[in-house]
C-alpha atoms as a PDB file:
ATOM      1  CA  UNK A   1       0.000   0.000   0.000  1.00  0.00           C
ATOM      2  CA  UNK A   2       1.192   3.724  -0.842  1.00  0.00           C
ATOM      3  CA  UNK A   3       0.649   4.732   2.284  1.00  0.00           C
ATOM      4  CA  UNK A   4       3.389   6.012   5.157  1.00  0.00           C
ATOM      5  CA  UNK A   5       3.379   7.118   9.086  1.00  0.00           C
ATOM      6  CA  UNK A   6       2.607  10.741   8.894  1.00  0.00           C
ATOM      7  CA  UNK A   7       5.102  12.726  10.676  1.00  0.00           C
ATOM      8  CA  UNK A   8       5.412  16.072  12.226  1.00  0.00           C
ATOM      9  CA  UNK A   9       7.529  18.952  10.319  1.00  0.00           C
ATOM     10  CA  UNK A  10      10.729  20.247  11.429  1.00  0.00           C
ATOM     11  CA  UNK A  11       9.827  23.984  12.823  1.00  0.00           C
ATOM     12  CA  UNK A  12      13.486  24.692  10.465  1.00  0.00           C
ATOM     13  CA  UNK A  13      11.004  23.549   7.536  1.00  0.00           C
ATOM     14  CA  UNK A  14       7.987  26.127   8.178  1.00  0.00           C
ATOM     15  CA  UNK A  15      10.744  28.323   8.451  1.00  0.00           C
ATOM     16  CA  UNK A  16      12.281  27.813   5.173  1.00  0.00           C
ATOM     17  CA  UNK A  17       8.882  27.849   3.324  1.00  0.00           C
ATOM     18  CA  UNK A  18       7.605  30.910   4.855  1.00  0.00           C
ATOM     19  CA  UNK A  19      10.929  32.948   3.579  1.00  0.00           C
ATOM     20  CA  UNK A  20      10.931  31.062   0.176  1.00  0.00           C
ATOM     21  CA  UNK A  21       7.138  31.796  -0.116  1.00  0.00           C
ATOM     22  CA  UNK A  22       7.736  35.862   0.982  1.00  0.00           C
ATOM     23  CA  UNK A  23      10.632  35.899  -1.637  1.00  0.00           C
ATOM     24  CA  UNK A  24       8.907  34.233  -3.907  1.00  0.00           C
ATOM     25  CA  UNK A  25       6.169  36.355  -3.713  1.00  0.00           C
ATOM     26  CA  UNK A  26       8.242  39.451  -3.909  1.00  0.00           C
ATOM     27  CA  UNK A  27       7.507  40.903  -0.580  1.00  0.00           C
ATOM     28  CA  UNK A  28      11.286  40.317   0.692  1.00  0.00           C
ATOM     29  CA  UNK A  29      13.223  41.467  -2.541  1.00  0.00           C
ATOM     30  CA  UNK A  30      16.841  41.623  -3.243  1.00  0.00           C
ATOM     31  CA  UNK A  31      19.136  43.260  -0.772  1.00  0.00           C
ATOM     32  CA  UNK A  32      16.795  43.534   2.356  1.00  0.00           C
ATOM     33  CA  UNK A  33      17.873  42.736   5.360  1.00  0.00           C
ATOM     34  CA  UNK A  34      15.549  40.453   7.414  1.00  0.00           C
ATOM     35  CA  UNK A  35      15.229  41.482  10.713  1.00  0.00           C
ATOM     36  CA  UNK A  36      17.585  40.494  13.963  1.00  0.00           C
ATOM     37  CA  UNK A  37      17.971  36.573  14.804  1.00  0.00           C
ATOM     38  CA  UNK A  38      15.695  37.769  18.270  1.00  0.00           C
ATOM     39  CA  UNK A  39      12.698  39.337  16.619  1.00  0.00           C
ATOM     40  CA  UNK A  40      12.610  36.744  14.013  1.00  0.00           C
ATOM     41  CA  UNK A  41      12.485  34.025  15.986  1.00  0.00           C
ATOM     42  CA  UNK A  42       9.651  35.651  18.252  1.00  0.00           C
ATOM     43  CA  UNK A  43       7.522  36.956  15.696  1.00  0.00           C
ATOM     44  CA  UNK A  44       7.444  33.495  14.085  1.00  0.00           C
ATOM     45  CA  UNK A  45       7.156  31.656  17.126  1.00  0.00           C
ATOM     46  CA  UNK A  46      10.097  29.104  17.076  1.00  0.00           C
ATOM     47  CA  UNK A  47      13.400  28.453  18.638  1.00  0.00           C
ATOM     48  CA  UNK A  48      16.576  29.915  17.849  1.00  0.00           C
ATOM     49  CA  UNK A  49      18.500  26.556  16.597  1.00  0.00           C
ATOM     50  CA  UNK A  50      15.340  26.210  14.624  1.00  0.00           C
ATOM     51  CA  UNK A  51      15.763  29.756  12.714  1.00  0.00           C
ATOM     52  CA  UNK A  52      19.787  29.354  12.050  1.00  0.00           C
ATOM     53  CA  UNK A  53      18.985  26.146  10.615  1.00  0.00           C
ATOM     54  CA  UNK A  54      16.294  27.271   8.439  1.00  0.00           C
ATOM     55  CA  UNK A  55      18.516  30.223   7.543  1.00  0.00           C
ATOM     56  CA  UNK A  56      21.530  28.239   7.764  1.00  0.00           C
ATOM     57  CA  UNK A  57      19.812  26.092   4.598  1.00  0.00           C
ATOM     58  CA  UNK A  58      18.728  29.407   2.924  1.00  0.00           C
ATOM     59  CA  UNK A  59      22.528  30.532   2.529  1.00  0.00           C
ATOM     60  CA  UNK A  60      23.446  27.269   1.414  1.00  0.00           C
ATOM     61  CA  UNK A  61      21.155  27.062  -1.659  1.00  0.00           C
ATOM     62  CA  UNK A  62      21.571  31.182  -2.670  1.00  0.00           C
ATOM     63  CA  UNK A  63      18.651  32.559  -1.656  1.00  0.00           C
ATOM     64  CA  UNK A  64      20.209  34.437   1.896  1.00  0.00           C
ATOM     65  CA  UNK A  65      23.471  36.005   2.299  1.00  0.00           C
ATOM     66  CA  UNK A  66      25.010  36.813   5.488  1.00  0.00           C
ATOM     67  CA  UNK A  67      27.064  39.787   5.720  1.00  0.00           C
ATOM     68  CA  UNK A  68      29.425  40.207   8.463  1.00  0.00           C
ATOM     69  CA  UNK A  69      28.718  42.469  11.727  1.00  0.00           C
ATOM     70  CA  UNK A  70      25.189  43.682   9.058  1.00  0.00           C
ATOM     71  CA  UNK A  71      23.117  40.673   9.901  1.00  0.00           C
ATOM     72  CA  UNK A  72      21.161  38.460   6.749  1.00  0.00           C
ATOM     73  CA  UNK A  73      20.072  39.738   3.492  1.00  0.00           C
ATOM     74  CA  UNK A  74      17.806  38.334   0.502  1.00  0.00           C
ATOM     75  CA  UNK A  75      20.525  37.594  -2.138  1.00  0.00           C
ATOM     76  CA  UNK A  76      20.390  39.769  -5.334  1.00  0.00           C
ATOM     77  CA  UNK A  77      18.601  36.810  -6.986  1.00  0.00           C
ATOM     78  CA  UNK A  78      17.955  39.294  -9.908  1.00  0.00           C
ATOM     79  CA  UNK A  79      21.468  39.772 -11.363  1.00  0.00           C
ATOM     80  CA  UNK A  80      21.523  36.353 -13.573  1.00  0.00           C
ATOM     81  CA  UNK A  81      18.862  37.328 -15.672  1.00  0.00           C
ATOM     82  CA  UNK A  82      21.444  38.752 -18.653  1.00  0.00           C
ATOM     83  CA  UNK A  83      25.090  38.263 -18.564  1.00  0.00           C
ATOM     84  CA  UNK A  84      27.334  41.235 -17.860  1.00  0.00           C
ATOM     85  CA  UNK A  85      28.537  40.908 -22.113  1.00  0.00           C
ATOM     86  CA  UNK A  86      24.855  41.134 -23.352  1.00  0.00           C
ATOM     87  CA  UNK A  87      23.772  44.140 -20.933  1.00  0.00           C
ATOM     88  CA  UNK A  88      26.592  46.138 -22.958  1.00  0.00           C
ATOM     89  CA  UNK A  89      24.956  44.938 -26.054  1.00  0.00           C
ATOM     90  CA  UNK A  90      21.918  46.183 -25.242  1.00  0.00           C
ATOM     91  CA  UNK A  91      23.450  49.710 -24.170  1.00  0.00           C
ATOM     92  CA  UNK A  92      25.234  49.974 -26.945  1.00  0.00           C
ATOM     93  CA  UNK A  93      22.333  49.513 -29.837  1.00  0.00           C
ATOM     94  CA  UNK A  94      19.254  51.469 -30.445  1.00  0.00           C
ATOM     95  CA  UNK A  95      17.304  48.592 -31.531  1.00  0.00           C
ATOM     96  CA  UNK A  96      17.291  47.197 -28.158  1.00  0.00           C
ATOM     97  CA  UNK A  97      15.420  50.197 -26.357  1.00  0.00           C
ATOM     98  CA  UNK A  98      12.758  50.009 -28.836  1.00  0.00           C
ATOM     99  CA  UNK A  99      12.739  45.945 -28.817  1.00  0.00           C
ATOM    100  CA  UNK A 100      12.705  46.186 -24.563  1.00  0.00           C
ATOM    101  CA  UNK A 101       9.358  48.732 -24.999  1.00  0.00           C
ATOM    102  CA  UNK A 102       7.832  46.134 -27.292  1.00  0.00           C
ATOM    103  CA  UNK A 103       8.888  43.656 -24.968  1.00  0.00           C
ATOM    104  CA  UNK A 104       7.193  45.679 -22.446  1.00  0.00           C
ATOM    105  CA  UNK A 105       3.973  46.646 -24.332  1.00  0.00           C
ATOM    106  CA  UNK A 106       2.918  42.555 -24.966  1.00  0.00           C
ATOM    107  CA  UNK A 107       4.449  41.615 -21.112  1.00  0.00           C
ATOM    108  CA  UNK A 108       2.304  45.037 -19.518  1.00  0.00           C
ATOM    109  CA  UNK A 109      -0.484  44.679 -20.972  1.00  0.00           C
ATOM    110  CA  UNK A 110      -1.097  40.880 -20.306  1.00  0.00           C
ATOM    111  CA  UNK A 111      -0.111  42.057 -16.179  1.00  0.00           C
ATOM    112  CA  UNK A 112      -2.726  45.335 -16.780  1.00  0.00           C
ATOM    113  CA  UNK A 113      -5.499  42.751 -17.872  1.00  0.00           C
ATOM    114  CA  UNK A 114      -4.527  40.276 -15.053  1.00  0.00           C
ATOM    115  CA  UNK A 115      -4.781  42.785 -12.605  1.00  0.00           C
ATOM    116  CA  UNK A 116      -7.788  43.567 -13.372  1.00  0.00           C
ATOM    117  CA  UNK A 117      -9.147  40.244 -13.294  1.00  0.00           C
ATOM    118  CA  UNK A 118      -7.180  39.691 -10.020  1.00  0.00           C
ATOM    119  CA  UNK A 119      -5.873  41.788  -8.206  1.00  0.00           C
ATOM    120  CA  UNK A 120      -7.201  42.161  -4.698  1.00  0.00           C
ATOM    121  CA  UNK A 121      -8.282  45.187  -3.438  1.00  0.00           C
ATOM    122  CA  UNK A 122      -5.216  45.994  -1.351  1.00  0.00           C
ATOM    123  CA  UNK A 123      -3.365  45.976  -4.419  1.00  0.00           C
ATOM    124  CA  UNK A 124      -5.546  48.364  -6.274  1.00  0.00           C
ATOM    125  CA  UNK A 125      -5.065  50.814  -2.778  1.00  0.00           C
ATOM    126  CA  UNK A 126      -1.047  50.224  -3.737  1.00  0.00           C
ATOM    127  CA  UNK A 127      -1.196  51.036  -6.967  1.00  0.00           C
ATOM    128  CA  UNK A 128      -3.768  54.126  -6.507  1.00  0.00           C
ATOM    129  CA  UNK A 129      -1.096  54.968  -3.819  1.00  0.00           C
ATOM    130  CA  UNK A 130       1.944  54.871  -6.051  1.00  0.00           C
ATOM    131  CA  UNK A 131      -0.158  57.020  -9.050  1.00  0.00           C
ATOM    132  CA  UNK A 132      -1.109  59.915  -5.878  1.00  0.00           C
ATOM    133  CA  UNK A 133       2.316  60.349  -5.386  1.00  0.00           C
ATOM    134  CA  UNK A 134       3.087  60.173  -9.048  1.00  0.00           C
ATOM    135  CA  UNK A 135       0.910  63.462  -9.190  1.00  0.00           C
ATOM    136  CA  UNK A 136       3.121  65.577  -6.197  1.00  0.00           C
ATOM    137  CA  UNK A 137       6.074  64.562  -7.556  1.00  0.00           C
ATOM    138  CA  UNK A 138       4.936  65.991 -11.104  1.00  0.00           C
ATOM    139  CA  UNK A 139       4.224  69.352  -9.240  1.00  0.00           C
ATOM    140  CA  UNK A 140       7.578  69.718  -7.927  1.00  0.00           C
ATOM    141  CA  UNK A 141       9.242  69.021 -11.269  1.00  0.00           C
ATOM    142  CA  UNK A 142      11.547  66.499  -9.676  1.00  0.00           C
ATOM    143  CA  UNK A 143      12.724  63.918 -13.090  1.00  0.00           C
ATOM    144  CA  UNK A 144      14.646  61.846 -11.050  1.00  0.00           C
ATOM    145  CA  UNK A 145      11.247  61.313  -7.927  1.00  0.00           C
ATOM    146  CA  UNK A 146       9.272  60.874 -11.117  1.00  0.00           C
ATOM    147  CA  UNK A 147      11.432  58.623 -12.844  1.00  0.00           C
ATOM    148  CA  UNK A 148      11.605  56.524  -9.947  1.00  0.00           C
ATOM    149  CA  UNK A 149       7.799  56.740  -9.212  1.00  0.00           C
ATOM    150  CA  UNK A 150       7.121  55.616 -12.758  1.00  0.00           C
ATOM    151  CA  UNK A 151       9.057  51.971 -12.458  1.00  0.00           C
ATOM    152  CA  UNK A 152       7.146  51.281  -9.180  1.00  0.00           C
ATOM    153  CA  UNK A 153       4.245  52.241 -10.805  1.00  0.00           C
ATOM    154  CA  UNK A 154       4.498  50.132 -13.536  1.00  0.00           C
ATOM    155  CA  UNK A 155       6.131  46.727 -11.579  1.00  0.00           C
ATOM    156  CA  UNK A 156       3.269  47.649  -8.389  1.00  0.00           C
ATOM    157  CA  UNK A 157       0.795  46.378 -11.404  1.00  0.00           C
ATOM    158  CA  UNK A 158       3.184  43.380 -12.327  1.00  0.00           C
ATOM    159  CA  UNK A 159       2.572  42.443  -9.022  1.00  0.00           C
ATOM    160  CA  UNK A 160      -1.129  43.273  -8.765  1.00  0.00           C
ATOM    161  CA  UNK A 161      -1.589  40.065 -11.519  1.00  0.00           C
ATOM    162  CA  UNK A 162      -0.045  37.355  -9.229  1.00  0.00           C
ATOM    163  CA  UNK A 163       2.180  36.327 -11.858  1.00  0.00           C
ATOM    164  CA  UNK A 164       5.134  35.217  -9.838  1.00  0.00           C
ATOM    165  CA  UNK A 165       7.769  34.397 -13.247  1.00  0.00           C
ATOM    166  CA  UNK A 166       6.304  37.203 -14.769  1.00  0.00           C
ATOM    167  CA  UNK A 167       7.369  39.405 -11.296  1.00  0.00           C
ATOM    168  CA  UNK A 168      10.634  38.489 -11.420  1.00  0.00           C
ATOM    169  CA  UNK A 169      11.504  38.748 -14.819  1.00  0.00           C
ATOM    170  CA  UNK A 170      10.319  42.338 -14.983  1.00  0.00           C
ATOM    171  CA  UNK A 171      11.879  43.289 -12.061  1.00  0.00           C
ATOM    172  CA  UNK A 172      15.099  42.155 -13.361  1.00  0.00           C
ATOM    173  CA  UNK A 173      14.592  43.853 -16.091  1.00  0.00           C
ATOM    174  CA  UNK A 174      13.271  46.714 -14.305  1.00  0.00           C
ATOM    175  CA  UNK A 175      16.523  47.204 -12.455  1.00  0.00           C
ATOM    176  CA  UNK A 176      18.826  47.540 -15.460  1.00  0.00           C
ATOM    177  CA  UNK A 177      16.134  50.072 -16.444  1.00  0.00           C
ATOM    178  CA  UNK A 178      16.629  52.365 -13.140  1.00  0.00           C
ATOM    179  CA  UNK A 179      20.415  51.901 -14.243  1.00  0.00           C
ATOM    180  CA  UNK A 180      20.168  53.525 -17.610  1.00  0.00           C
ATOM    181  CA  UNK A 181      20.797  50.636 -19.625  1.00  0.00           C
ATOM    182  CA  UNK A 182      18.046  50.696 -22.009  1.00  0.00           C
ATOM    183  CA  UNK A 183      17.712  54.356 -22.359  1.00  0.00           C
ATOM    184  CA  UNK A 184      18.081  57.502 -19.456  1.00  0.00           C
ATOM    185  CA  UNK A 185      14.811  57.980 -18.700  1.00  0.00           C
ATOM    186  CA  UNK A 186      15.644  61.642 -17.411  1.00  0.00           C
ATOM    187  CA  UNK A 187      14.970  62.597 -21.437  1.00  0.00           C
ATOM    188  CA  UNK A 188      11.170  61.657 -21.280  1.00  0.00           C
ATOM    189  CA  UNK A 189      10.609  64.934 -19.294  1.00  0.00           C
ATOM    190  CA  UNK A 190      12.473  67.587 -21.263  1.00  0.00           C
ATOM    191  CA  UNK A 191       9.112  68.642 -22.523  1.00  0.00           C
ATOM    192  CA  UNK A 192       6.393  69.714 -20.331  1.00  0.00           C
ATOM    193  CA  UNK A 193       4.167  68.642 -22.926  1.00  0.00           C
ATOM    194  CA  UNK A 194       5.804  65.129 -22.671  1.00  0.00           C
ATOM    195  CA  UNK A 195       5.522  65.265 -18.904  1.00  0.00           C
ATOM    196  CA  UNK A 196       1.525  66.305 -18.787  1.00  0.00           C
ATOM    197  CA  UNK A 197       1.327  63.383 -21.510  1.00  0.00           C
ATOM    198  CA  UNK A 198       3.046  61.005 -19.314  1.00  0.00           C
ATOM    199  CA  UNK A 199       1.279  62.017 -16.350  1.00  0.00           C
ATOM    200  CA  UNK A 200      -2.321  61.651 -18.240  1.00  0.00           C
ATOM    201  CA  UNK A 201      -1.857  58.195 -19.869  1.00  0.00           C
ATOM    202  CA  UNK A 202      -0.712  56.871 -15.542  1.00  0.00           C
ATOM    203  CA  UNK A 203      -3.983  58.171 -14.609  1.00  0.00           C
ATOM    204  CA  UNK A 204      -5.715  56.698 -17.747  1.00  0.00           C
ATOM    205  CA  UNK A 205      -3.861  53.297 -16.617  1.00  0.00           C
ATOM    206  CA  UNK A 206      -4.962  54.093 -12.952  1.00  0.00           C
ATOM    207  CA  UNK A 207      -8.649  54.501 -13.676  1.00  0.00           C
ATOM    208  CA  UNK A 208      -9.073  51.331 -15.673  1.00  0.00           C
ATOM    209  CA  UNK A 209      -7.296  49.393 -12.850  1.00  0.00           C
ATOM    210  CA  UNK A 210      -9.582  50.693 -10.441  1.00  0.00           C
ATOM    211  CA  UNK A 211     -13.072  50.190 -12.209  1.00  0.00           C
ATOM    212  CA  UNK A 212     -11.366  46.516 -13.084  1.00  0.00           C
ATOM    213  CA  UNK A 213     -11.840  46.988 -16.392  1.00  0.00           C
ATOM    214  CA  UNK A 214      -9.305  44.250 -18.232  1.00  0.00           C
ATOM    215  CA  UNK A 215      -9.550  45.822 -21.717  1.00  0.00           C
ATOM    216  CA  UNK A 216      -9.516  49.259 -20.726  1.00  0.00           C
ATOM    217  CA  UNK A 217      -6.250  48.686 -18.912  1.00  0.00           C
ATOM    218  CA  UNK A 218      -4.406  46.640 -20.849  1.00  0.00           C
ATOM    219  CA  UNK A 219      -5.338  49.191 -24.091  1.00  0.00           C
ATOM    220  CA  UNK A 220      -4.018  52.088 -21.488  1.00  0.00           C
ATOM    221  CA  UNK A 221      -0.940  50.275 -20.991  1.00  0.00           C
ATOM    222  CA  UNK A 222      -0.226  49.678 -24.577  1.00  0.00           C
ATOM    223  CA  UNK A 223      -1.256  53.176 -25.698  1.00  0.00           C
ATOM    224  CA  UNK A 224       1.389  54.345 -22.857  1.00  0.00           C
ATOM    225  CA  UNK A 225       4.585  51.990 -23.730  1.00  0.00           C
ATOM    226  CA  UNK A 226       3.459  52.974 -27.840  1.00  0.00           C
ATOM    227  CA  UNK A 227       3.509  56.894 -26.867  1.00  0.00           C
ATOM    228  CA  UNK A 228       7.143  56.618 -24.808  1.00  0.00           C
ATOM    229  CA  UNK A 229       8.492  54.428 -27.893  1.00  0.00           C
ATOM    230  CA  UNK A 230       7.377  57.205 -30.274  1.00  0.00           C
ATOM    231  CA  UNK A 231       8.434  60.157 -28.152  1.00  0.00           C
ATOM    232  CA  UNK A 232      12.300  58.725 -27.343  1.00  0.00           C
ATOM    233  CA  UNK A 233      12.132  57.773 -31.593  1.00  0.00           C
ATOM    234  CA  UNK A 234      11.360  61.341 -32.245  1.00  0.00           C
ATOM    235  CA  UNK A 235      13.921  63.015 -29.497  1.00  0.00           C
ATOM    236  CA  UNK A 236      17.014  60.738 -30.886  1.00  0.00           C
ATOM    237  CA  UNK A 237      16.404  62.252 -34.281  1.00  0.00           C
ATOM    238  CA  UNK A 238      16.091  65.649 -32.684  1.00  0.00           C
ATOM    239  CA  UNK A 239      19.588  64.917 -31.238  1.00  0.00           C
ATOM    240  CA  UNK A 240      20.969  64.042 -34.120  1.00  0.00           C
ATOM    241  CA  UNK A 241      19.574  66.638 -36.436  1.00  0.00           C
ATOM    242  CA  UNK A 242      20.994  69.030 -33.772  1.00  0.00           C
ATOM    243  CA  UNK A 243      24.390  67.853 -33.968  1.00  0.00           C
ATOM    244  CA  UNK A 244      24.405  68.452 -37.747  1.00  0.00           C
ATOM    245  CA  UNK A 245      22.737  71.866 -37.166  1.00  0.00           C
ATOM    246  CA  UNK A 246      25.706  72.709 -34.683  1.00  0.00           C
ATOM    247  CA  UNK A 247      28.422  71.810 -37.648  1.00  0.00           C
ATOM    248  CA  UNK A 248      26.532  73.917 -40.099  1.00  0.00           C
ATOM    249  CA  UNK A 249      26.458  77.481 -37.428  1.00  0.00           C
ATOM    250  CA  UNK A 250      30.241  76.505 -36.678  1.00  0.00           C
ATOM    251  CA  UNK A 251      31.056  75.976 -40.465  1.00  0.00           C
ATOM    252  CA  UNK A 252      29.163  79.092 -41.078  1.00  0.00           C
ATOM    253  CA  UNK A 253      30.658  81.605 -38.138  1.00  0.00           C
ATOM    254  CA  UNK A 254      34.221  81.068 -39.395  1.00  0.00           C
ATOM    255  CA  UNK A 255      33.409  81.325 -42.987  1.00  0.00           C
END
């Protein structure tokens, strides 16, 4: 018969499936530190040889990293996702900024839809949360605040669809983003036109979210990523054409 003695888990075990599951999940990311071995082990209840086991096992297998005298971190699980030769690649070529926002259009849109569909309504409250502050930020004219508010925008709805490969693909592709690698995102506001535009198609993205409409925000979405794609098209050729226009004055003044 298939059948064995049922036996009791190792606290070390609830331990390790709690942190994989938070991880997981996304709610612990990369570089946190978890709190002190003394508050861990009281707000989950178990011993401390139980807790350095479970974290013990954690290290082992990549997930934890102890640093010394600093205490336990989530390991930056995120930095495999390209090798260090194809990240220059991609900073080096035009063509992959504008394949990353296609990339991001299709992948954004599917999350906008899910999230729709499934988010809960404590996500929706994060995301409406994220867009508010979106909106001070674009008073004060800050690039870099908005810049910054605009990723966690965008990944707070990649986590609203409960996608959990989905999560932390984007993210990892989220943080060479924040690191300028597919394009300096500073450039998207050197218009206030471009900003108010910006700041529009969030709230349009926003709204659908929060009526739960799945084809109203994954359209939002798309009509977003299709807008930046268009605007950072049109402000590389207005680079270029003003290099050119620089060599003509010069070539002109000492004529």
């Amino acid at each position: 018969m298939p059948f064995e003695p049922i036996q009791q888990e190792k606290l070390s075990h609830g331990v390790i499936r709690q942190i994989e599951e938070l991880i997981l999940r996304g709610i612990l990311r990369p570089g946190e530190r978890l709190p002190s071995e003394r508050e861990l082990s009281e707000r989950m209840g178990v011993s401390r040889p139980s807790l350095r086991e479970a974290l013990a096992d954690l290290q082992e297998r990549g997930l934890l990293a102890s640093r010394a005298g600093a205490g336990v971190y989530v390991a930056d699980v995120l930095g495999s996702a390209f090798s260090p030769a194809l990240i220059k690649l991609f900073a080096s070529h035009d063509d992959a900024v504008f394949d990353y926002l296609s990339f991001r259009r299709d992948m954004e849109g599917l999350a906008a839809e899910r999230a729709a569909r499934l988010a809960s309504d404590t996500d929706l409250k994060v995301i409406d949360t994220i867009f508010t502050k979106m909106e001070a930020a674009h008073q004060k004219r800050n690039p870099a605040d908005e810049a910054h508010l605009d990723a966690d925008f965008h990944l707070s709805i990649i986590e609203a669809s409960h996608n959990i490969v989905m999560l932390h693909m984007m993210r990892s592709m989220y943080e060479l983003l924040r690191e300028g690698v597919f394009y300096n995102r500073a450039i998207m506001f050197k218009q206030r036109m471009t900003r108010d535009a910006l700041l529009d198609q969030h709230r349009a993205i926003n709204d659908a979210l929060q009526a739960r409409d799945p084809a109203a925000a994954r359209a939002a979405v798309e009509t977003h990523l299709h807008f930046v794609k268009t605007a950072l098209s049109d402000q590389q050729k207005a680079d270029r054409n003003e290099t050119f226009a620089q060599k003509r004055f010069e070539h002109e003044v000492k004529r």
